[in-house]
N, C-alpha and C. Protein backbone atom coordinates (compact mmCIF):
# COMPACT_ATOMS: atom_id res chain seq x y z
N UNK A 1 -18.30 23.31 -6.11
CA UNK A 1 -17.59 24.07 -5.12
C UNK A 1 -17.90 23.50 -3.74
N UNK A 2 -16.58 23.30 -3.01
CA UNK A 2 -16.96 22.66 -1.35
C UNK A 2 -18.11 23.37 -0.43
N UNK A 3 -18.61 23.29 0.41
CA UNK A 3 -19.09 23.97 1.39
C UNK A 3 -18.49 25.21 2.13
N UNK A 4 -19.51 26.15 1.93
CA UNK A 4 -18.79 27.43 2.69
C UNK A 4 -18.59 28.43 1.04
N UNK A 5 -18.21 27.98 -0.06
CA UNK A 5 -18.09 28.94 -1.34
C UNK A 5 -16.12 28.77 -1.35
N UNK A 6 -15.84 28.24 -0.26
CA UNK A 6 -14.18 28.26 -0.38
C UNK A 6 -13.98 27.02 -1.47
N UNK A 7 -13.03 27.23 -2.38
CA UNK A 7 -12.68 26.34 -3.30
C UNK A 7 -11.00 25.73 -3.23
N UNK A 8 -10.78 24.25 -3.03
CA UNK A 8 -9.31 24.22 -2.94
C UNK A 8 -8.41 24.22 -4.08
N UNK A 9 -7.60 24.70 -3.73
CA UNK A 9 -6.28 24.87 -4.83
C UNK A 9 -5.43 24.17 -4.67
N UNK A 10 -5.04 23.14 -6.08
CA UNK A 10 -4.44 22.49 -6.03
C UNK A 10 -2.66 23.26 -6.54
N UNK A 11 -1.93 22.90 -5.66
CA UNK A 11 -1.25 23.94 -5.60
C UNK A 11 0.28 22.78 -6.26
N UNK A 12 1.34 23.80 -6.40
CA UNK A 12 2.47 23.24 -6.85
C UNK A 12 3.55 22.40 -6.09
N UNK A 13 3.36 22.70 -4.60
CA UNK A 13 3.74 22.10 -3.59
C UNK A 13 2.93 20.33 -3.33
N UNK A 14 2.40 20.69 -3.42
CA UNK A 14 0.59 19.65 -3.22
C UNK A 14 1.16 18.68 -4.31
N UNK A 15 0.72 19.38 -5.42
CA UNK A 15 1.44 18.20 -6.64
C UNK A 15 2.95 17.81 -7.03
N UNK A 16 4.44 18.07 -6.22
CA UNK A 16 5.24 17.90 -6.01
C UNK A 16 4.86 16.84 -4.75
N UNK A 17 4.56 17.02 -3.86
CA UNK A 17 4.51 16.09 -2.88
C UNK A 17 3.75 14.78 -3.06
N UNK A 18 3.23 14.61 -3.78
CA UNK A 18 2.09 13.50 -3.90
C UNK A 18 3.43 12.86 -5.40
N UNK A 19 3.50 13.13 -6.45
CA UNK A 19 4.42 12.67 -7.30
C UNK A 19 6.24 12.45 -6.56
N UNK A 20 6.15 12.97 -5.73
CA UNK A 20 8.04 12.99 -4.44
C UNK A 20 7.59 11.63 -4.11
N UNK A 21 6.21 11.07 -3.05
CA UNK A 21 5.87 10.18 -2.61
C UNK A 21 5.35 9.11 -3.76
N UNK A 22 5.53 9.15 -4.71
CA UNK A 22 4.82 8.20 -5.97
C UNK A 22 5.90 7.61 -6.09
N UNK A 23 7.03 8.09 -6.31
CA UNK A 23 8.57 7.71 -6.60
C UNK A 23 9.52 6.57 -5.47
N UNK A 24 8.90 7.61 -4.05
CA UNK A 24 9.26 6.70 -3.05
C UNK A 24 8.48 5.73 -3.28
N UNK A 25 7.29 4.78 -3.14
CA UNK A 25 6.59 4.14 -3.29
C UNK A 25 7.24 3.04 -4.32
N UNK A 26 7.64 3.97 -5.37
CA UNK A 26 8.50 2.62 -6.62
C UNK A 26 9.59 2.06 -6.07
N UNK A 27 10.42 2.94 -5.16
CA UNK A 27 11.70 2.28 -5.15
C UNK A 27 11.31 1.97 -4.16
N UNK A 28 10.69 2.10 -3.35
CA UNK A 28 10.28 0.98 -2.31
C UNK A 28 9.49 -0.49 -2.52
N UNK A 29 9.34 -0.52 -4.09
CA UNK A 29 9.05 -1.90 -4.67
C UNK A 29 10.46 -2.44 -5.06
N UNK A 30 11.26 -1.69 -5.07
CA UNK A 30 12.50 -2.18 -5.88
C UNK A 30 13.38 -3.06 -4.50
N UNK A 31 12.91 -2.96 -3.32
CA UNK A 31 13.23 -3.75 -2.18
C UNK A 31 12.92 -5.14 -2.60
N UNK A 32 13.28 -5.85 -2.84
CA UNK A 32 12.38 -7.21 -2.93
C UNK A 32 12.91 -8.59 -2.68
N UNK A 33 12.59 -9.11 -1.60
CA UNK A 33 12.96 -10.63 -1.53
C UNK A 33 12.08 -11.90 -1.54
N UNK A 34 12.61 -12.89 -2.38
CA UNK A 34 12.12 -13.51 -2.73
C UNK A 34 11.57 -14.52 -1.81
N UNK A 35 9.97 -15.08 -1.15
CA UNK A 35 9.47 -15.99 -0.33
C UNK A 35 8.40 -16.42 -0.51
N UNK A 36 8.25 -17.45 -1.78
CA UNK A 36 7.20 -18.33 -2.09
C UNK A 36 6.41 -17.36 -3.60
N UNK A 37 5.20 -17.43 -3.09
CA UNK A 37 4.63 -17.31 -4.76
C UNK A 37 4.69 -15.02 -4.93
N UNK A 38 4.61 -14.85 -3.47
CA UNK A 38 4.90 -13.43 -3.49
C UNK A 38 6.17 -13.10 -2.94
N UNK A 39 6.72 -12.09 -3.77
CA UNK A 39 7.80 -11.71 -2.78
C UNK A 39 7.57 -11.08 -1.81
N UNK A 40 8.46 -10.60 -0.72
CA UNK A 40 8.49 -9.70 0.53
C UNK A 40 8.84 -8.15 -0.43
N UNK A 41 8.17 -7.41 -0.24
CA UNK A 41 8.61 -6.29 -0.81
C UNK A 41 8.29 -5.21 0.25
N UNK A 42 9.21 -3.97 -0.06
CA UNK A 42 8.76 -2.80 0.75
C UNK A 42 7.30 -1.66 0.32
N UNK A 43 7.21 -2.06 -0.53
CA UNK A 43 5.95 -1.24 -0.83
C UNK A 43 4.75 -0.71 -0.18
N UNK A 44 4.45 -1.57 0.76
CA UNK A 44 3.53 -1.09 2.01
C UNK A 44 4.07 -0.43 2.56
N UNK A 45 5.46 -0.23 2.88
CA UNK A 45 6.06 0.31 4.09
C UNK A 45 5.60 1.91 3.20
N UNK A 46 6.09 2.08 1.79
CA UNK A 46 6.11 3.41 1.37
C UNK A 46 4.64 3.81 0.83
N UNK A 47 3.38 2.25 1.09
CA UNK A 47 2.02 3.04 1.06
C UNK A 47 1.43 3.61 2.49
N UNK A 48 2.19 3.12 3.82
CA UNK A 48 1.56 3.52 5.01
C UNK A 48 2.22 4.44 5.08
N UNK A 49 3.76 5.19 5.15
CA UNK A 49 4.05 6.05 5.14
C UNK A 49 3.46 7.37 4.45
N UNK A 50 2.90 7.14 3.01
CA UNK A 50 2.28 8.07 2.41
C UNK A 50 1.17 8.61 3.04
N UNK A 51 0.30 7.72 3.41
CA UNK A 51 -0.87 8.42 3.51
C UNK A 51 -0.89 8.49 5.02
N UNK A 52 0.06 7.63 5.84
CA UNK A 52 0.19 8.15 7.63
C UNK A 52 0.78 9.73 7.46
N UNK A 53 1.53 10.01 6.65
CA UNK A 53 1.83 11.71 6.46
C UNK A 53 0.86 12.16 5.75
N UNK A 54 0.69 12.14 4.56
CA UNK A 54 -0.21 12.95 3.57
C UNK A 54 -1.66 13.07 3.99
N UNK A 55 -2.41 12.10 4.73
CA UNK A 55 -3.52 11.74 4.82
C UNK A 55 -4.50 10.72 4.04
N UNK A 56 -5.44 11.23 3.63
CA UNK A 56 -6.00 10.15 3.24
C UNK A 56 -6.39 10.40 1.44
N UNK A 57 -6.64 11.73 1.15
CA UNK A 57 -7.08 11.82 -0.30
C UNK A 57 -5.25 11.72 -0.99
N UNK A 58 -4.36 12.77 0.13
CA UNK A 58 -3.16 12.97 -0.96
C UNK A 58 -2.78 11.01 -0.93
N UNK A 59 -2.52 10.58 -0.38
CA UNK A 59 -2.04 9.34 0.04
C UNK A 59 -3.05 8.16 -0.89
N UNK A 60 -4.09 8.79 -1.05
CA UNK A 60 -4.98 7.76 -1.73
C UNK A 60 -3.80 8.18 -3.76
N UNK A 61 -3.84 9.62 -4.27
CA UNK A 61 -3.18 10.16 -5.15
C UNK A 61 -2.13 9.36 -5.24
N UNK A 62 -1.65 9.22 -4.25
CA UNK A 62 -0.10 8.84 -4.45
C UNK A 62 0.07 6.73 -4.99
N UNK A 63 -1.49 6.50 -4.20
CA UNK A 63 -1.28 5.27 -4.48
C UNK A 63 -1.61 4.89 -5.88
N UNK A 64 -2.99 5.68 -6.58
CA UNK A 64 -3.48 5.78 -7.35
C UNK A 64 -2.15 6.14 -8.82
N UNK A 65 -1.70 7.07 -8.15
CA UNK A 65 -0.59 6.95 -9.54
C UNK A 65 0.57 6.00 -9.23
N UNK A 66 0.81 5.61 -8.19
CA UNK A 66 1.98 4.79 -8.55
C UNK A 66 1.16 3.46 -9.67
N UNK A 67 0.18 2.88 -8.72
CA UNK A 67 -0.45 1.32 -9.99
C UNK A 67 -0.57 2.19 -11.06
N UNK A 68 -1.30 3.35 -11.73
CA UNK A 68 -1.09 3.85 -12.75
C UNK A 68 0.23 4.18 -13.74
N UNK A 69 1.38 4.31 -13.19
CA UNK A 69 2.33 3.93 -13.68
C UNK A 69 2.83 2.71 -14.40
N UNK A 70 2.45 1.80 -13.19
CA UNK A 70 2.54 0.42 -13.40
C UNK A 70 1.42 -0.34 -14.58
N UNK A 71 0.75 0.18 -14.45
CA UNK A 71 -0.03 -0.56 -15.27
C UNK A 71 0.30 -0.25 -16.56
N UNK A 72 0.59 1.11 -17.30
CA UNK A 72 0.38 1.64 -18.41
C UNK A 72 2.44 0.85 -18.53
N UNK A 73 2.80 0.56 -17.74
CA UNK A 73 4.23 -0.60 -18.29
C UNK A 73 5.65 -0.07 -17.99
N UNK A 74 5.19 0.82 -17.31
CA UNK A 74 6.88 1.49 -15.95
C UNK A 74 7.58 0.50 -15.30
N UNK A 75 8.74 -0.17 -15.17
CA UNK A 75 8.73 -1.15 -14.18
C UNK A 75 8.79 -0.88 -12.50
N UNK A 76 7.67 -0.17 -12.20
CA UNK A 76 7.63 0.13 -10.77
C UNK A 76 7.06 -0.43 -9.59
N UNK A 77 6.44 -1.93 -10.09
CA UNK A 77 6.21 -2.89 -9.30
C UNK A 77 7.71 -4.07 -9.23
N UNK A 78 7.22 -4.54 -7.66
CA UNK A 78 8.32 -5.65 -7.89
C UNK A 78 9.38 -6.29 -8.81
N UNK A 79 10.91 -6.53 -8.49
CA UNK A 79 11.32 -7.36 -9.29
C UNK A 79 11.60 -6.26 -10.71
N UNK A 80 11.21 -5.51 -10.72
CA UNK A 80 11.12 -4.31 -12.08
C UNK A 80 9.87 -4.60 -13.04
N UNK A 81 8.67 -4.84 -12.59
CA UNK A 81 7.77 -5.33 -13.84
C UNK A 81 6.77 -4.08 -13.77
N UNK A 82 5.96 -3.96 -14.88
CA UNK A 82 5.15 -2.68 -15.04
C UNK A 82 4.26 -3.97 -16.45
N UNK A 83 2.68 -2.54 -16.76
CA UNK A 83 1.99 -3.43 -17.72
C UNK A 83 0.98 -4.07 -16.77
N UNK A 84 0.00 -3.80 -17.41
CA UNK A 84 -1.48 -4.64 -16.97
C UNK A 84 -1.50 -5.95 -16.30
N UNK A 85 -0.93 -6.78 -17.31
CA UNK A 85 -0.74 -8.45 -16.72
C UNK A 85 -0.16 -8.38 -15.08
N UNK A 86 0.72 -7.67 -14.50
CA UNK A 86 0.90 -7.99 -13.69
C UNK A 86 -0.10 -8.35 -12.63
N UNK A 87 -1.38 -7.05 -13.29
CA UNK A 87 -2.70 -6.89 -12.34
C UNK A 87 -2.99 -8.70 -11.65
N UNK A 88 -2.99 -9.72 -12.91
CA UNK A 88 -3.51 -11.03 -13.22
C UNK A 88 -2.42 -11.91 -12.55
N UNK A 89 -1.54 -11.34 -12.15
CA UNK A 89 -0.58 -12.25 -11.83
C UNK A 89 -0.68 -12.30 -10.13
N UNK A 90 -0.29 -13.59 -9.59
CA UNK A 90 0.10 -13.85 -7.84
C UNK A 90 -0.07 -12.64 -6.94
N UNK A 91 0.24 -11.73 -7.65
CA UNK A 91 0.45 -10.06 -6.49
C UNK A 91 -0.62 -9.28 -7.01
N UNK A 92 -0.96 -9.46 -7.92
CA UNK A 92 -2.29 -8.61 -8.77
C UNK A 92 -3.32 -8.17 -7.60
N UNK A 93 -3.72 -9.14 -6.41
CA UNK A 93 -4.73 -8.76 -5.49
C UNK A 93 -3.95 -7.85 -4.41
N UNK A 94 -2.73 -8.13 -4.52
CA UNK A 94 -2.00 -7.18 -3.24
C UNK A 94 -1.94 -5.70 -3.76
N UNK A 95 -1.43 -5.40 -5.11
CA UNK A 95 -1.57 -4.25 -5.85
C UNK A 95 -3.02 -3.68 -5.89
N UNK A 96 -3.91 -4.40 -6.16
CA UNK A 96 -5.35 -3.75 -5.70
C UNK A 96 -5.49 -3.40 -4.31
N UNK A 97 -5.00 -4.32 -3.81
CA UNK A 97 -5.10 -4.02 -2.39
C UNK A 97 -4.74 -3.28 -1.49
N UNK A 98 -3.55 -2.09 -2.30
CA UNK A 98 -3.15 -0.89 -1.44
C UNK A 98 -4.00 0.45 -1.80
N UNK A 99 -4.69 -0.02 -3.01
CA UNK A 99 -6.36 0.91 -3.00
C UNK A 99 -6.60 1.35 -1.24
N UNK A 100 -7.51 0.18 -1.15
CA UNK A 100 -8.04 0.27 0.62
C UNK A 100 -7.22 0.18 1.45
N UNK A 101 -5.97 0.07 1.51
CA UNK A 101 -4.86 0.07 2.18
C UNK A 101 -4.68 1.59 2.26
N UNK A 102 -4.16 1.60 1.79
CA UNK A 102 -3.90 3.43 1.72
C UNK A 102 -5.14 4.15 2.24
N UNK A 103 -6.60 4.01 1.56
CA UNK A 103 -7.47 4.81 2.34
C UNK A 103 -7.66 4.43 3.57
N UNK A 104 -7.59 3.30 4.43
CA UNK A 104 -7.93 3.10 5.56
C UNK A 104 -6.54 3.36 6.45
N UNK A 105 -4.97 3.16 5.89
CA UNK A 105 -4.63 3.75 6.83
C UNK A 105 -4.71 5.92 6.95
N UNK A 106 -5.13 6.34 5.65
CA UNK A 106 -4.73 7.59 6.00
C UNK A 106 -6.05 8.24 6.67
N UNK A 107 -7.06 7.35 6.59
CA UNK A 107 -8.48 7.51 7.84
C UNK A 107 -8.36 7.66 9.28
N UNK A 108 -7.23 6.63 9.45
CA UNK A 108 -7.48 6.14 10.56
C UNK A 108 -6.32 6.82 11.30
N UNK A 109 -5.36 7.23 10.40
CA UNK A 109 -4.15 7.84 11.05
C UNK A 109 -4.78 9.21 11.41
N UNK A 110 -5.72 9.89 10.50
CA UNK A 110 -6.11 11.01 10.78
C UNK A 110 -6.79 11.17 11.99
N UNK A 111 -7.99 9.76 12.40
CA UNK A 111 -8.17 10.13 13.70
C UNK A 111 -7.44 9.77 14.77
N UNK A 112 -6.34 8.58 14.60
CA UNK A 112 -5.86 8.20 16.08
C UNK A 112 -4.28 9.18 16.00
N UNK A 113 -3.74 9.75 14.97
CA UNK A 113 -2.84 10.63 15.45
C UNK A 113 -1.34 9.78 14.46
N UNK A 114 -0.59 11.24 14.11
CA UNK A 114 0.51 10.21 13.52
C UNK A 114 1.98 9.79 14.44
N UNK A 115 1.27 9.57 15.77
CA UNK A 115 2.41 8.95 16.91
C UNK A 115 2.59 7.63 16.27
N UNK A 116 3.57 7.16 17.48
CA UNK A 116 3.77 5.89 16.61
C UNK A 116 2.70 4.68 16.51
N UNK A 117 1.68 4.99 18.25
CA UNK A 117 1.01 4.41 18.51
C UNK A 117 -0.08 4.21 17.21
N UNK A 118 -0.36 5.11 16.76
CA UNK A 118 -1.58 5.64 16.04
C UNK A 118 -1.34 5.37 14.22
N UNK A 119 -0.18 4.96 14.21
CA UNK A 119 0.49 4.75 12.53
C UNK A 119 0.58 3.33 12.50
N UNK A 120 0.81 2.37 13.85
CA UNK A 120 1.41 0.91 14.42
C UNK A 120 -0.01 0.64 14.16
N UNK A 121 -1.61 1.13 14.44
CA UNK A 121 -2.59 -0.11 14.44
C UNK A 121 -3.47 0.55 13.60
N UNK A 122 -2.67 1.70 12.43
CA UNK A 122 -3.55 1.65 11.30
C UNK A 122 -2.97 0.97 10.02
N UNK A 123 -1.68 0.40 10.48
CA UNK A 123 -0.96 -0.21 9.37
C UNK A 123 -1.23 -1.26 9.77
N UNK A 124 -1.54 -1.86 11.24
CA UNK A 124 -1.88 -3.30 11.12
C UNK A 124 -3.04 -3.57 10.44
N UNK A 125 -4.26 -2.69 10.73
CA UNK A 125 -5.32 -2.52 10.11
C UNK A 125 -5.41 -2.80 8.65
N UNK A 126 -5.01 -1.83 8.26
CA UNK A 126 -4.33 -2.04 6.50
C UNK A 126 -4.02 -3.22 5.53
N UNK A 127 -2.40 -3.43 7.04
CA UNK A 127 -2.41 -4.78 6.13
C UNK A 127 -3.54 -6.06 6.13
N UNK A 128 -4.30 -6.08 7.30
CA UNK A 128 -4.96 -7.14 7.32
C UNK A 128 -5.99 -7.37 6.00
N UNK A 129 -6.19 -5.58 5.90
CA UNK A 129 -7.17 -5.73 4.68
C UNK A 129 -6.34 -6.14 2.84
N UNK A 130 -5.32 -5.44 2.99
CA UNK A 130 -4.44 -6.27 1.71
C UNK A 130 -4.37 -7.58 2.02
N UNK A 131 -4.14 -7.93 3.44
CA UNK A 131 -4.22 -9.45 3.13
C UNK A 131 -5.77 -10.02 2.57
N UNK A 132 -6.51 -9.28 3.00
CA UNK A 132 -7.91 -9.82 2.24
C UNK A 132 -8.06 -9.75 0.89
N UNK A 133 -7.67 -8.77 0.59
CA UNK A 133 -7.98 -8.90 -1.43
C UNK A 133 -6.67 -9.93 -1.79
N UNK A 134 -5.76 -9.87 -1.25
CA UNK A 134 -4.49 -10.64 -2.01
C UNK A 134 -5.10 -11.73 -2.02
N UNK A 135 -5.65 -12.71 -0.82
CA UNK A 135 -6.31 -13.83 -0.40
C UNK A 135 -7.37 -13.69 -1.63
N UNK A 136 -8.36 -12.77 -1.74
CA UNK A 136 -8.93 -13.42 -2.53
C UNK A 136 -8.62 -13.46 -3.84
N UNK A 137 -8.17 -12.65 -4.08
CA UNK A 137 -7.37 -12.71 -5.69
C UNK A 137 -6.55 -13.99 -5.95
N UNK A 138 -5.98 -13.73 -5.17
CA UNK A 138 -5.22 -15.77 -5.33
C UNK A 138 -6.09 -16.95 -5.38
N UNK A 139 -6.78 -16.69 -4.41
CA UNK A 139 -7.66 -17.64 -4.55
C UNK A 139 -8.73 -18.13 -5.85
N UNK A 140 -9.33 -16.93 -6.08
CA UNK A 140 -10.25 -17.22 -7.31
C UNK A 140 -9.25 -17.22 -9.02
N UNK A 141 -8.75 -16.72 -9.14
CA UNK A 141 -7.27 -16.32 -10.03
C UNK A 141 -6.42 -17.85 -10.20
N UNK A 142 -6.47 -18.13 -9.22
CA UNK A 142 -5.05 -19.34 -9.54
C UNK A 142 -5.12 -20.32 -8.83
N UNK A 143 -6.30 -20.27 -7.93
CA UNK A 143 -6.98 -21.89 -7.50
C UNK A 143 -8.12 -22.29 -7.49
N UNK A 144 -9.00 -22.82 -7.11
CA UNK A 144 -10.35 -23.14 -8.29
C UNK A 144 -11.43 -22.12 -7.01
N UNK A 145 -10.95 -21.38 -6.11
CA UNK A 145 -12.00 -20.84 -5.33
C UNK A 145 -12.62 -21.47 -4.55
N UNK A 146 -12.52 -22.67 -3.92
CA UNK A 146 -13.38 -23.09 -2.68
C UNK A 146 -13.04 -22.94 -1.60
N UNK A 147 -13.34 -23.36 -0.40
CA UNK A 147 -12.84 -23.46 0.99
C UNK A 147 -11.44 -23.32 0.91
N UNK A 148 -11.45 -24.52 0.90
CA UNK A 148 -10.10 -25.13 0.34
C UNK A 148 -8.54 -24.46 -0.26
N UNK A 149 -9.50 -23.61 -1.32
CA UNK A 149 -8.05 -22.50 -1.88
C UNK A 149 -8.31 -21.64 -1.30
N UNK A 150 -9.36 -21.04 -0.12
CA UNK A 150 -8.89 -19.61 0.92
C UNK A 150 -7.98 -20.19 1.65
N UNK A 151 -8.11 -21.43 2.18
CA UNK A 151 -7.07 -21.20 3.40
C UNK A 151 -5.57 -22.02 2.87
N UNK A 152 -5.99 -22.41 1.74
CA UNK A 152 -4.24 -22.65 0.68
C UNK A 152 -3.65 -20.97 0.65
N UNK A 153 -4.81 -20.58 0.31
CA UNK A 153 -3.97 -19.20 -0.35
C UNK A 153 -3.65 -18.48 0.82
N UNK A 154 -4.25 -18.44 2.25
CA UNK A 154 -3.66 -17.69 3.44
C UNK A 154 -2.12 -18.13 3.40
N UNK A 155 -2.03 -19.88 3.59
CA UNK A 155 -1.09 -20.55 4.17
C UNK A 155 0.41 -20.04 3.13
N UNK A 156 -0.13 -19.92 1.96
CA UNK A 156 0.46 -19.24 0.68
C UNK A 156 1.10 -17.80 0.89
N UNK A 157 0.02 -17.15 0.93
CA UNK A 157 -0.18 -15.54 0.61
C UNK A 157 0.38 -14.58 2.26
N UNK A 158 -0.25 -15.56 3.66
CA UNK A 158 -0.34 -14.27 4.55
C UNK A 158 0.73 -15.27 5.45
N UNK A 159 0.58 -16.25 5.96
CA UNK A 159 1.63 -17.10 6.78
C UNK A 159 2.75 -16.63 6.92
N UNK A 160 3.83 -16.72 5.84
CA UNK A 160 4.98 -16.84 5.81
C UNK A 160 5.36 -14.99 5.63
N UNK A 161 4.58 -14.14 5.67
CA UNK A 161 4.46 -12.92 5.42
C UNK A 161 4.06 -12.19 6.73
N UNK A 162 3.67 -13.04 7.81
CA UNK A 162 3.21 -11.98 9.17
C UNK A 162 4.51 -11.22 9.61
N UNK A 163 5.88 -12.22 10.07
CA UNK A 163 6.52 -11.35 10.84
C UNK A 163 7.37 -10.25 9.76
N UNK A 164 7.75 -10.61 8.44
CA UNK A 164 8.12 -9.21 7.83
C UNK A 164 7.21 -8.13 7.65
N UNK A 165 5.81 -8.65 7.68
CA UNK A 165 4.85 -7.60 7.35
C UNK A 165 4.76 -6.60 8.98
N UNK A 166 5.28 -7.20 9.92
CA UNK A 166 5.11 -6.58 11.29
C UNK A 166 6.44 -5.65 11.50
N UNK A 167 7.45 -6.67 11.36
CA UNK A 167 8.82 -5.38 10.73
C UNK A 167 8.40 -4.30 9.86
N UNK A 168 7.57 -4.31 8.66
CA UNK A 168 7.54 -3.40 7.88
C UNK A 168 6.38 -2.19 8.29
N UNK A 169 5.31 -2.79 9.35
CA UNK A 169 4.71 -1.79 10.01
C UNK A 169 5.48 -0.95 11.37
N UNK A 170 6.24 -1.81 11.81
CA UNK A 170 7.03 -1.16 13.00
C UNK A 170 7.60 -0.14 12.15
N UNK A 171 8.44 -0.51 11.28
CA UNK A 171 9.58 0.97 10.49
C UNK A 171 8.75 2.06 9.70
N UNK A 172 7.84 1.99 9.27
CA UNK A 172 6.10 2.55 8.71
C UNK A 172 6.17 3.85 10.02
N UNK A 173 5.98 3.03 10.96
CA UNK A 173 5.31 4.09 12.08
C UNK A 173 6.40 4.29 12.77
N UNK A 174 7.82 4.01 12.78
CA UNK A 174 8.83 4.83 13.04
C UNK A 174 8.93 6.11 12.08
N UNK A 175 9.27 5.74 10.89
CA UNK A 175 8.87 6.78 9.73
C UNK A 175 8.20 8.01 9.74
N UNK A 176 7.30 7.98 9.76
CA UNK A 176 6.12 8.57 10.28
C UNK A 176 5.68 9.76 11.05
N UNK A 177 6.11 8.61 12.22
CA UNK A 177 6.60 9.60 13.46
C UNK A 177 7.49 10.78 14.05
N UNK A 178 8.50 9.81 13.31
CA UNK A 178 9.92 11.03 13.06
C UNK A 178 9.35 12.14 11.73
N UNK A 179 9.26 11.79 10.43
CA UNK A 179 9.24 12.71 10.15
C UNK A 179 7.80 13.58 9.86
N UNK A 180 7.22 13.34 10.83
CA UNK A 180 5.71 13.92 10.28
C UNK A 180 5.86 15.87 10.67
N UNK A 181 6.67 16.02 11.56
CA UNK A 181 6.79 17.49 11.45
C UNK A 181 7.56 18.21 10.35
N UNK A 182 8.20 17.68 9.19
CA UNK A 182 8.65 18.08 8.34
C UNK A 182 7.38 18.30 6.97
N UNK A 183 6.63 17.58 7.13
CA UNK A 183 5.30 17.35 6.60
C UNK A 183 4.19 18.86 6.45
């Protein structure tokens, strides 16, 4: 039981909203264009949105079941693919990577506010850190891991991905912003 003897209830609204946002999240994988070994997909846009509204545990839920979907073989990652292997595949570290993505932006949104200001440099935040597991997942995964394949796999993985990934945080924290009083 939490502190204080108050206990939370997980309520029917609560679990409608976190599974409403699981859904968005898929078809926001179903965005997808094709640029080098990863595609451009919208999926961040619908993991910063989640947890810049929901916060940080519902938003962590929401991320947590969408890869759970995916993994057990839904096609709700990219391109339509679902099933474990994808974990192993080129994007496998980016899909881990909205783990800490999601908790750090719905941390950080909580303290700097869900203006736009405050959604704009926890999604930059975010992504920098998906770019870190993707980086290393590529790296050790599908090139032999030295020097060498970190900064192959940036030139790979984060390069050709800054300015859509900056479009996709600008519309994130438009999102957000607008509709966080419906929230």
């Amino acid at each position: 039981m939490p502190k204080g003897g108050k206990q939370k209830r997980v309520t029917v609204k609560g679990i409608s909203t976190v599974a409403l946002f699981t859904a968005f999240v898929a078809v926001c994988s179903f965005v997808s264009l094709p640029l080098g070994a990863v595609p451009v997909t919208f999926q961040s846009v619908g993991i910063i949105v989640a947890a810049g509204l929901l916060g940080t545990k519902k938003g962590l839920l929401v991320t947590l079941g969408y890869l759970a979907l995916g993994v057990v073989g839904l096609p709700v990652f990219s391109s339509f693919t679902g099933g474990y292997g994808v974990l192993l595949s080129p994007t496998g570290g980016f899909l881990i990577g909205f783990i800490p993505m999601s908790f750090i932006v719905g941390l950080l949104t909580s303290k700097w506010g869900r203006d736009f200001k405050g959604v704009a440099l926890s999604g930059v935040i975010g992504t920098l850190v998906l770019y870190l597991f993707g980086v290393i997942f590529y790296a050790n995964l599908h090139l032999d891991g030295c020097l060498s394949s970190y900064l192959a796999a940036i030139w790979i993985c984060v390069i050709p991905f800054l300015v859509p990934d900056l479009f996709k945080i600008v519309l994130s924290a438009l999102l957000v912003s607008r509709l966080k009083r419906f929230i």
